[in-house]
Protein backbone atom coordinates (compact mmCIF):
# COMPACT_ATOMS: atom_id res chain seq x y z
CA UNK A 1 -15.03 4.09 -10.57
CA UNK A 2 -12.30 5.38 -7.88
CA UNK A 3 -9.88 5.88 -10.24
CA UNK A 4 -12.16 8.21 -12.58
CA UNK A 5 -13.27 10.11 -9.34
CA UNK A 6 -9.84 10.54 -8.59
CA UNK A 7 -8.48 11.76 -12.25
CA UNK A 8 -11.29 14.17 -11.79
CA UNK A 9 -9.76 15.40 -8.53
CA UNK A 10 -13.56 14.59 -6.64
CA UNK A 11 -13.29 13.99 -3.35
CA UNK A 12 -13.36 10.07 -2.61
CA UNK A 13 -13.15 7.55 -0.45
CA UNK A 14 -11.25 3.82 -0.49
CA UNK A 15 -12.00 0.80 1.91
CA UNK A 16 -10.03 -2.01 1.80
CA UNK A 17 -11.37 -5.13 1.63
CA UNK A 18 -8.00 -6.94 2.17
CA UNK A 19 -7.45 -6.76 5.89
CA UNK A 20 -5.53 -9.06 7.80
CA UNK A 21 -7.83 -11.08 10.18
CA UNK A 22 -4.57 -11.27 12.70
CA UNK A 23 -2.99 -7.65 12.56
CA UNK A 24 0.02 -8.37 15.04
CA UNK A 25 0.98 -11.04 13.41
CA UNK A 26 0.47 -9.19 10.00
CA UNK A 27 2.66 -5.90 11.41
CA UNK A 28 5.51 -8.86 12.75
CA UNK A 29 5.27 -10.87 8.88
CA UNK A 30 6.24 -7.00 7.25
CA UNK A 31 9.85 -5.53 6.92
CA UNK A 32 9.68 -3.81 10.29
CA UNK A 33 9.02 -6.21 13.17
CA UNK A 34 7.12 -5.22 16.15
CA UNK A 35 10.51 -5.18 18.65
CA UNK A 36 12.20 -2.47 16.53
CA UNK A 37 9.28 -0.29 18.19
CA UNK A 38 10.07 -0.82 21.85
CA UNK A 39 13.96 -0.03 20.69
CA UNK A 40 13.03 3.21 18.49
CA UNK A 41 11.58 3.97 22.32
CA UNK A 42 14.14 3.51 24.62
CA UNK A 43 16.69 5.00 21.92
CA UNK A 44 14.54 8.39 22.44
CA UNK A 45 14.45 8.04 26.52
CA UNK A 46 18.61 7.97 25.98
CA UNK A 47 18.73 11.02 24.19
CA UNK A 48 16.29 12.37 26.51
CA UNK A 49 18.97 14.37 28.76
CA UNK A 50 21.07 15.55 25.56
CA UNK A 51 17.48 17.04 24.28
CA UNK A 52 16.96 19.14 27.56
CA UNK A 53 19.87 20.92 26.89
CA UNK A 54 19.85 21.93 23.49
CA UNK A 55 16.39 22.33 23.12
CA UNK A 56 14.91 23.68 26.61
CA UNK A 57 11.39 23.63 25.37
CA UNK A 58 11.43 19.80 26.03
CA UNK A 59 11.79 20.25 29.63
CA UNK A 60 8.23 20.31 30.38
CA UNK A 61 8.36 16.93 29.02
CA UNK A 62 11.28 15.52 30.20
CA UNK A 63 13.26 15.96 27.22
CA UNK A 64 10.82 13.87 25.44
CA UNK A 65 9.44 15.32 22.25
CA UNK A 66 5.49 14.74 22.76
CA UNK A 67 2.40 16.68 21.50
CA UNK A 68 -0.76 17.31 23.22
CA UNK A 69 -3.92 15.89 22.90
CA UNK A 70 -7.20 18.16 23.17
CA UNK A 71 -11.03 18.07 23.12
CA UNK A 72 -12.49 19.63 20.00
CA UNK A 73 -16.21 19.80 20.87
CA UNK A 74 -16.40 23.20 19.85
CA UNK A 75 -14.88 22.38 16.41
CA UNK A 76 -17.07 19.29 16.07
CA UNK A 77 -20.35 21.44 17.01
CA UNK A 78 -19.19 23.65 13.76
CA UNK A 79 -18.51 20.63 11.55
CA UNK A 80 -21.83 19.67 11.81
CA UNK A 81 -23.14 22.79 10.94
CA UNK A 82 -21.25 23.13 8.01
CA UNK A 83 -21.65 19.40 6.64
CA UNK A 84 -25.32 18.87 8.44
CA UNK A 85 -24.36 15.81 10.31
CA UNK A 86 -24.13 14.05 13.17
CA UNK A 87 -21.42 13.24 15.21
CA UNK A 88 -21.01 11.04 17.71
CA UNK A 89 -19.45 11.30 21.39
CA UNK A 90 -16.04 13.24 21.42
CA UNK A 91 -13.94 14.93 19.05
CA UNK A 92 -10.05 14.54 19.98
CA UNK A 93 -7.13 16.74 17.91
CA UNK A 94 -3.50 14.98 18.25
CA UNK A 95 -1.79 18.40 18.40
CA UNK A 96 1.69 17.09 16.47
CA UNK A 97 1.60 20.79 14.76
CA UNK A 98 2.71 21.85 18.40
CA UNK A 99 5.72 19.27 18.91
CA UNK A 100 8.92 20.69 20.49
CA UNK A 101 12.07 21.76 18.30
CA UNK A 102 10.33 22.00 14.46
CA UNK A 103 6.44 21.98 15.36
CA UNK A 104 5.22 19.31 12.46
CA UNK A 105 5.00 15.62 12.81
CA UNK A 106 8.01 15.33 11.27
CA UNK A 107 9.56 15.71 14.33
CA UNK A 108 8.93 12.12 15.49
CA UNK A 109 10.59 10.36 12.71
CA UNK A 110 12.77 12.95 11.42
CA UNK A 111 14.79 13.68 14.62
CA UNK A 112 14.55 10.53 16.02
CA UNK A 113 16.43 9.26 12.52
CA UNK A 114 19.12 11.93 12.92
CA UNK A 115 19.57 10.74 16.79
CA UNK A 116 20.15 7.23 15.49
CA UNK A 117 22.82 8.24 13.10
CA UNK A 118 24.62 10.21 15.58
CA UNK A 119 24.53 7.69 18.25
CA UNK A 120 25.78 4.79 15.27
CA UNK A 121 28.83 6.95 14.20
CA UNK A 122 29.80 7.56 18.22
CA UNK A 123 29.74 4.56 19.26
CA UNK A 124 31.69 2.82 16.36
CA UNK A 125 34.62 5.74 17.07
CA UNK A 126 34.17 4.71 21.11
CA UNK A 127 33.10 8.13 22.27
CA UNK A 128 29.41 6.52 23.01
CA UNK A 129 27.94 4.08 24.75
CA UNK A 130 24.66 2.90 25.40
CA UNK A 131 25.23 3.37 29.14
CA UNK A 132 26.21 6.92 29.42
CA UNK A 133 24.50 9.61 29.84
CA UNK A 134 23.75 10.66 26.54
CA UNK A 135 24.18 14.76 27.55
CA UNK A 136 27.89 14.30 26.81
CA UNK A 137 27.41 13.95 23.27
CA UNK A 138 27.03 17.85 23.33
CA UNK A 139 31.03 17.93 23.52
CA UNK A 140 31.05 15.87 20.51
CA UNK A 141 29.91 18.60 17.66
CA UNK A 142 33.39 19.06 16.23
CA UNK A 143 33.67 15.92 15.70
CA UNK A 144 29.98 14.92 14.38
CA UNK A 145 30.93 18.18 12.32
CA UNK A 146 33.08 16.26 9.63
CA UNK A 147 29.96 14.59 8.97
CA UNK A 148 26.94 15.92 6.78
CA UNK A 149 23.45 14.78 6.57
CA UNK A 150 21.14 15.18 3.54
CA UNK A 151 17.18 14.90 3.19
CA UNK A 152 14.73 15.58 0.39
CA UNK A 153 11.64 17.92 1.17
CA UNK A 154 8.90 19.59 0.99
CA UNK A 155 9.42 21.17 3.83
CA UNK A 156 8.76 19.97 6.70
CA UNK A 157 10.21 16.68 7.00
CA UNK A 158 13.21 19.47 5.83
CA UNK A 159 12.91 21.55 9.47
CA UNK A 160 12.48 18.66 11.51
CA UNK A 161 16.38 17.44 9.94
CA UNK A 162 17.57 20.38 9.72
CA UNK A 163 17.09 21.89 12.92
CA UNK A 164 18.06 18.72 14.75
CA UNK A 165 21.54 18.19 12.28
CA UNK A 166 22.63 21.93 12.79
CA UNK A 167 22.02 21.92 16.79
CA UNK A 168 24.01 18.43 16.74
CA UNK A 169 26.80 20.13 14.81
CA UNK A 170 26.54 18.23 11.57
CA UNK A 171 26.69 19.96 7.95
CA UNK A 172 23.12 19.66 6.43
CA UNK A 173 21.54 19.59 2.63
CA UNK A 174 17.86 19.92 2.25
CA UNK A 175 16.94 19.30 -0.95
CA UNK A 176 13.84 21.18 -1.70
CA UNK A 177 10.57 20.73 -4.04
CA UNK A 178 8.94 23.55 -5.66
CA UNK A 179 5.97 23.63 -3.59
CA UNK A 180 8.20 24.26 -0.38
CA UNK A 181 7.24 27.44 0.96
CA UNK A 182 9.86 30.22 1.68
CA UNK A 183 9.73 30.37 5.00
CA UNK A 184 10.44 26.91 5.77
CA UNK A 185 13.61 27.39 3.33
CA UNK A 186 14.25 30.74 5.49
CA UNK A 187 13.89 28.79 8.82
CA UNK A 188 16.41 26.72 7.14
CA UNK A 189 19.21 28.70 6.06
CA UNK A 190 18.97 30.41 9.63
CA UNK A 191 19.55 27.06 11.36
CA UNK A 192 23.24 26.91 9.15
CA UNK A 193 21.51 24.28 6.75
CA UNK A 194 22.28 24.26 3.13
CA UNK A 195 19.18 24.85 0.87
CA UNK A 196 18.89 23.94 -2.50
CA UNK A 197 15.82 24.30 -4.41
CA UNK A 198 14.24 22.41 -7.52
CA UNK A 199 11.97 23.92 -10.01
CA UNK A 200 10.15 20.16 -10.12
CA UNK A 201 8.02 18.46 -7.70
CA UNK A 202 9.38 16.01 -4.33
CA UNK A 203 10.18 13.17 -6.27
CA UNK A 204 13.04 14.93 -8.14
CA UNK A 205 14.36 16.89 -4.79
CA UNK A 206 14.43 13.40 -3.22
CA UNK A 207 16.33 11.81 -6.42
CA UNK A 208 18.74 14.20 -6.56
CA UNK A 209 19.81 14.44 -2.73
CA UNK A 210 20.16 11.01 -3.00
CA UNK A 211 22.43 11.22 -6.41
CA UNK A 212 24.51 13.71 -4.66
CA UNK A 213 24.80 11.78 -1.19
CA UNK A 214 26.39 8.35 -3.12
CA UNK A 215 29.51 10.61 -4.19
CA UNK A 216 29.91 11.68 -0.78
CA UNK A 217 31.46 8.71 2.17
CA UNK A 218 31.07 11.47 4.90
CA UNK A 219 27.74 12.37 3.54
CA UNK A 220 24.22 10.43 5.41
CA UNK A 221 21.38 10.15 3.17
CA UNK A 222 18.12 9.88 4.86
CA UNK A 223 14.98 8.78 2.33
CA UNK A 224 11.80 9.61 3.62
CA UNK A 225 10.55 6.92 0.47
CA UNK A 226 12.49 4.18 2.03
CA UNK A 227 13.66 4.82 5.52
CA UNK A 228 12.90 2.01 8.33
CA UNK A 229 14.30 4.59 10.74
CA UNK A 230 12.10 7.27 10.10
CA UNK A 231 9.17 4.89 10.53
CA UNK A 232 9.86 3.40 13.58
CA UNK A 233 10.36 7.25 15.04
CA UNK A 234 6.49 7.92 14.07
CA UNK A 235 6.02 4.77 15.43
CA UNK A 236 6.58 5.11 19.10
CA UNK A 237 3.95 7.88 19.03
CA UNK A 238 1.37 5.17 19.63
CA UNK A 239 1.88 3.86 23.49
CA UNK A 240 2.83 7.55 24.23
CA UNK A 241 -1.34 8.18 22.79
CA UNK A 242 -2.39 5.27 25.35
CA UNK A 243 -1.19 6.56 28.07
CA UNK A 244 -3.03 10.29 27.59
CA UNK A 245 -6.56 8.40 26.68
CA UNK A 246 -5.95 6.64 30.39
CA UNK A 247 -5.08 9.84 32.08
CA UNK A 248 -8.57 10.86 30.91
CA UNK A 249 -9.85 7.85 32.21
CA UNK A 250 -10.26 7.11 28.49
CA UNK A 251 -10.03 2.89 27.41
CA UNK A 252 -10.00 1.83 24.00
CA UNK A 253 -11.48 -1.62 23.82
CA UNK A 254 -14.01 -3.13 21.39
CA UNK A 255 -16.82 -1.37 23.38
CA UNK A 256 -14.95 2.05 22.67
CA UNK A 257 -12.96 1.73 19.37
CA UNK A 258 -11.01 4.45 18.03
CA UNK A 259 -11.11 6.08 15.11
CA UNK A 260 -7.91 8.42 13.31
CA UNK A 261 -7.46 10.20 10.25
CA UNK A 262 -3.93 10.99 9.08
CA UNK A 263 -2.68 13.24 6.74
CA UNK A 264 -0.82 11.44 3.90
CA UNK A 265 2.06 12.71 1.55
CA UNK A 266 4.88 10.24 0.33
CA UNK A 267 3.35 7.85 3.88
CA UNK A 268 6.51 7.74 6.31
CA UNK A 269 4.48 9.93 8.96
CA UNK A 270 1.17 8.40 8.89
CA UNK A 271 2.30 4.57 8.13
CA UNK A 272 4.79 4.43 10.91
CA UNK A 273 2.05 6.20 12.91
CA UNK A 274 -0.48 3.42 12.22
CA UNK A 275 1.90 0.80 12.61
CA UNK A 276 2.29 1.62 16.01
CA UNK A 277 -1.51 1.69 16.88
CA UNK A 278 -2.45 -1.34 15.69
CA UNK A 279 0.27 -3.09 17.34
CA UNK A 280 -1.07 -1.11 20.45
CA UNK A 281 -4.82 -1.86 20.11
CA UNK A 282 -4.82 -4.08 17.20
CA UNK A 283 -8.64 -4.56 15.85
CA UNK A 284 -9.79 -1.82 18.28
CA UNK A 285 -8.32 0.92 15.78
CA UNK A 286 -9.46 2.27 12.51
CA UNK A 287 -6.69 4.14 10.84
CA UNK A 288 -7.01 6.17 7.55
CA UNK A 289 -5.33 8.03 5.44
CA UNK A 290 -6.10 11.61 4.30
CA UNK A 291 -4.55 13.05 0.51
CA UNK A 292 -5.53 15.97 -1.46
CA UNK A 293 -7.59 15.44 -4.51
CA UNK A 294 -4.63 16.53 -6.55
CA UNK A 295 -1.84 14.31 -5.27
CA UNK A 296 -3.59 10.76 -4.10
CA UNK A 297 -0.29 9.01 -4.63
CA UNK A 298 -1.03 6.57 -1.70
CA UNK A 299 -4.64 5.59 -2.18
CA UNK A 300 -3.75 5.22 -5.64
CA UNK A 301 -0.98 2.88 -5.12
CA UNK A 302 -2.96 0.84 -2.77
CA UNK A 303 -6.52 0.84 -4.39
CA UNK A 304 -3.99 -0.51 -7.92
CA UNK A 305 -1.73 -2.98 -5.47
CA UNK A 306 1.11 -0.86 -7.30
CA UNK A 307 2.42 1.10 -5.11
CA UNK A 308 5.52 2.98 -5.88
CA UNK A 309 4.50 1.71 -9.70
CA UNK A 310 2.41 4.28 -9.96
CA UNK A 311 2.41 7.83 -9.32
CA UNK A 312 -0.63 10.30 -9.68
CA UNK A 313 1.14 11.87 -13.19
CA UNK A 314 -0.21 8.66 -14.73
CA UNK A 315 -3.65 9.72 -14.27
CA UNK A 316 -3.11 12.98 -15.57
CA UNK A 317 -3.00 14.87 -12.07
CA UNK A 318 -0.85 17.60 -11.28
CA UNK A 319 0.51 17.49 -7.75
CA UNK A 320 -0.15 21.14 -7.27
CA UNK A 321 -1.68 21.81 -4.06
CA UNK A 322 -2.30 23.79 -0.94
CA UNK A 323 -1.09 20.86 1.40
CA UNK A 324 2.37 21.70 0.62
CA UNK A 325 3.69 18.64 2.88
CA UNK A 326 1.10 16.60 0.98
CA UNK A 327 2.13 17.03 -2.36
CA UNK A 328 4.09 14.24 -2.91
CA UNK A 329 3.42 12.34 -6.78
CA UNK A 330 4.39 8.65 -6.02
CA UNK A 331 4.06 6.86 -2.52
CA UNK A 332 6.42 4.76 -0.08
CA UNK A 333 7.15 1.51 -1.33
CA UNK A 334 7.80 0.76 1.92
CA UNK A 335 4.37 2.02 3.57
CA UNK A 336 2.60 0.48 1.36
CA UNK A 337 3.42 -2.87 1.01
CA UNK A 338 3.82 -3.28 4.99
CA UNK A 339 0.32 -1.54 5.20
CA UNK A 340 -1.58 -2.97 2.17
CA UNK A 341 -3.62 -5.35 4.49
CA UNK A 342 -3.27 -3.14 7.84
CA UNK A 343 -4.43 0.45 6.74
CA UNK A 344 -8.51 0.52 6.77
CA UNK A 345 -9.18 2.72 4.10
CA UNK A 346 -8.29 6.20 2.87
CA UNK A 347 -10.13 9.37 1.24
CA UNK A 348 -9.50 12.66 -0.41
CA UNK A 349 -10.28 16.02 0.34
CA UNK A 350 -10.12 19.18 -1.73
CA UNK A 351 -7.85 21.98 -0.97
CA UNK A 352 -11.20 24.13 -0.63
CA UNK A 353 -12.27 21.73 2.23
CA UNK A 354 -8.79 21.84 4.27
CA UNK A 355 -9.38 25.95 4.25
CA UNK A 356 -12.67 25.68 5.27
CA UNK A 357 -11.52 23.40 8.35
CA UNK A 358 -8.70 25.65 9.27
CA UNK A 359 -10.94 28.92 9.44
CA UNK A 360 -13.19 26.62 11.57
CA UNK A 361 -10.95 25.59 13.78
CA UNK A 362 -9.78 28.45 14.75
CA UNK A 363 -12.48 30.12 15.20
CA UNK A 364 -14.00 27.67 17.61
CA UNK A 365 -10.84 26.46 19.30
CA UNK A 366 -8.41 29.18 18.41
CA UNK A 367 -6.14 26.69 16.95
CA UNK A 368 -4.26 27.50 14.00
CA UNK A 369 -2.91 24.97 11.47
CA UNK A 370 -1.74 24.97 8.18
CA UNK A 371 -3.50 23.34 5.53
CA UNK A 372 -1.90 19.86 5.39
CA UNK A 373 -2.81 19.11 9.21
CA UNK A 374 -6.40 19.70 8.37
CA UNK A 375 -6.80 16.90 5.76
CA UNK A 376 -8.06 14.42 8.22
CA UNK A 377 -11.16 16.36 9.20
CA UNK A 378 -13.04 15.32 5.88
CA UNK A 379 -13.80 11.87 7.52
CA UNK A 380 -16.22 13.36 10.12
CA UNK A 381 -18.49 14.13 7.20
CA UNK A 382 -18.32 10.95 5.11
CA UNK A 383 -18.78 8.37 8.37
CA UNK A 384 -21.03 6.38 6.01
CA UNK A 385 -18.85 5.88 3.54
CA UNK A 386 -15.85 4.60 5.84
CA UNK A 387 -18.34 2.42 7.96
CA UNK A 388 -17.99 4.28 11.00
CA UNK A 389 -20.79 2.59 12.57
CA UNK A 390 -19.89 2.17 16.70
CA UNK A 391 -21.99 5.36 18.28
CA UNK A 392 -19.45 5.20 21.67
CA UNK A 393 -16.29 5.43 19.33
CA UNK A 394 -13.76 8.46 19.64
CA UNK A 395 -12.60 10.05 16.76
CA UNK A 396 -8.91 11.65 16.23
CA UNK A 397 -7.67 13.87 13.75
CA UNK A 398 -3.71 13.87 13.39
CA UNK A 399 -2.75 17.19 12.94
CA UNK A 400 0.46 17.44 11.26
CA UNK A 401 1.99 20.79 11.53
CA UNK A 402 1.08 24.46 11.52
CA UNK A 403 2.28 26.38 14.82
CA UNK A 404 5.69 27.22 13.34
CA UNK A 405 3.64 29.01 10.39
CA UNK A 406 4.61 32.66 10.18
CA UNK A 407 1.91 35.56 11.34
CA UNK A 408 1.63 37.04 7.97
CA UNK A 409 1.44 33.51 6.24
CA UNK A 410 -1.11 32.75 8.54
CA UNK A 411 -3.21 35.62 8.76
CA UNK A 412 -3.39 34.36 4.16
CA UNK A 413 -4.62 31.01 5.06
CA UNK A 414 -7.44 32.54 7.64
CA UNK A 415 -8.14 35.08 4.70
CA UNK A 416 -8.41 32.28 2.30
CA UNK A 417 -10.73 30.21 4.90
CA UNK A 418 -12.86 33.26 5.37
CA UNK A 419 -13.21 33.91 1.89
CA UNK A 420 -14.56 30.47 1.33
CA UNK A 421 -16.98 29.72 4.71
């Protein structure tokens, strides 16, 4: 039944019925262990110092790169409106589409996996070390400069790499898909970064920066399909969460459980994202994943226990969609076997739907997103279907990008919404 819902691209819903009954010891059994978080942290806090000077929009936080969280009441009053239900207690928005340097989720795992490999190749030359303070890498660009880092995109996870490469001094590829919009690639080739673009979807941009980086010793190849690294940087976005539910006097317990919907594209973002709240509140978090009806690559890897086996050609979808950073054919290996018993569920949502949510949002909150970050919302309406049963729970949306999108791009997507509500 799901998988002829999803070959008709209907909007759908997955629970597993698989789940660990001991999720730390589930997360610690998987290929990252639960210590690699707590070092993905205090790797961050090092470059902390560096990151206030080349990026002064981190000041406010330290030269930590962290997003806001906000009350959407106003949003969830319209929600029900439009999909004539009921929602319970508070609405909460994890702003990631306003994160310092490239404004998109991406910015957790992507920078944090550039950091890493700038800090590895200093040290082993002895111009680093873990003691120092890590602002003195800034007279280091010449030499990081003989160095060049590559990524495959569809745009986003592109930004967040290049941005951070260029400002670091290193040479940058960003192997493009053809759903990638222009202005990311724009953004891009401003920053210094190489941009090469494929007439074929992310899989291909991903297989050939990869092809190219093995002929290349000086070149760094980071692979959003397999990368620890880039997990572990979405990871640490968990405790960080914590800590802004208790400055609202906010606890997440069994009496209060919380509930988050995450965009999903190849998985990188949203696993490592998940991995780090259930080893922060374990059975006291729901976490699923959101994909457009046209590019379900991850529920349809899990839902089939194939994972990377699989991708959503073989069902005779098309991977074309509005959710640019979404539209990813075949999912993480990696996410999904270290998530197949961890991850609570996931759904789809049509592109139609995402519009509907952005025009909705900001209207009500004055928010604006691009369609990706809106995929999440769709769970709000369907609370039956995912079992979201506990009246006092809060419910998050992950939104995954948008406040980098240009006026006159933007002003399309609220014409589109418009259109359509």
């Amino acid at each position: 039944m799901l998988i002829d819902d999803l070959k008709a691209m209907k909007e759908t819903s997955w629970l597993n019925d698989n789940l660990a009954s001991n999720v730390l010891e589930e997360l610690n059994n998987s290929a990252i262990k639960l210590e690699q978080i707590e070092q993905a942290r205090a790797r961050l806090n090092r470059f902390a110092p560096l990151l206030k000077i080349l990026f002064p929009s981190t000041n406010a936080t330290n030269g930590i790169i962290e997003s806001p969280l906000h009350c959407a009441n106003f949003f969830k009053q319209e929600l029900e409106k439009l999909h004539k239900c009921k929602i319970n207690k508070d609405l909460y928005i994890k702003l990631d589409s306003h994160l310092p340097i490239s404004g998109s989720i991406k910015a957790r795992g992507g920078i944090y996996e550039v950091l890493k490999h700038a800090e590895d190749l200093l040290i082993q030359n002895n111009l680093l070390n873990t003691n120092d303070d890590y602002s003195k890498i800034i007279k280091h660009k010449d030499f990081l400069s003989k160095y060049k880092i590559a990524v495959g995109s569809t745009g986003n996870l592109g930004l967040s790499i290049g941005i951070m490469s260029a400002k670091l001094g290193f040479k940058v590829d960003v192997h493009m898909s053809n759903c990638a919009k222009e202005w990311k690639k724009r953004m891009l080739k401003e920053h210094g970064c190489n941009v090469i673009t494929y007439d074929s979807d992310y899989g291909v941009a991903v297989e050939q920066g990869r092809k190219n980086a093995q002929n290349d010793p000086f070149c760094y190849f980071i692979d959003d399909e397999n990368s620890h690294n880039l997990f572990l940087g979405y990871s640490v976005a968990a405790k960080r969460l914590k800590a802004q539910f208790e400055a609202l006097d906010i606890t997440i317990n069994e009496n209060r459980p919380l509930y988050v919907y995450l965009p999903c594209g190849v998985g990188g973002g949203p696993g490592g994202v998940a991995y780090g709240l259930k080893s922060v509140f374990a059975n006291n978090v729901k976490c699923f994943f959101a994909e457009p009806t046209h590019s379900p690559c991850m529920v349809l890897g899990l839902a089939t226990k194939k994972h990377e086996q699989i991708c959503v050609a073989d069902i005779g979808l098309d991977n074309i969609t509005a959710a640019d950073g979404l539209a990813v054919g075949r999912a993480s290996s990696l996410v999904g076997k270290v998530l197949e018993r961890v991850i609570d569920g996931c759904f789809t949502v049509s592109d139609e739907n995402m519009y509907r949510y952005l025009g909705l949002l900001a209207q009500s909150e004055n928010i604006k997103l691009e369609p990706s970050a809106l995929a999440g919302v769709r769970a709000l309406s369907i609370a039956d279907e995912l079992k979201l049963n506990n009246e006092n729970a809060i419910h998050l949306i992950w939104a995954t990008g948008g406040n980098m999108v240009p006026d006159d791009e933007m002003n399309e997507y609220l014409k589109t919404a418009k259109g359509l509500l």
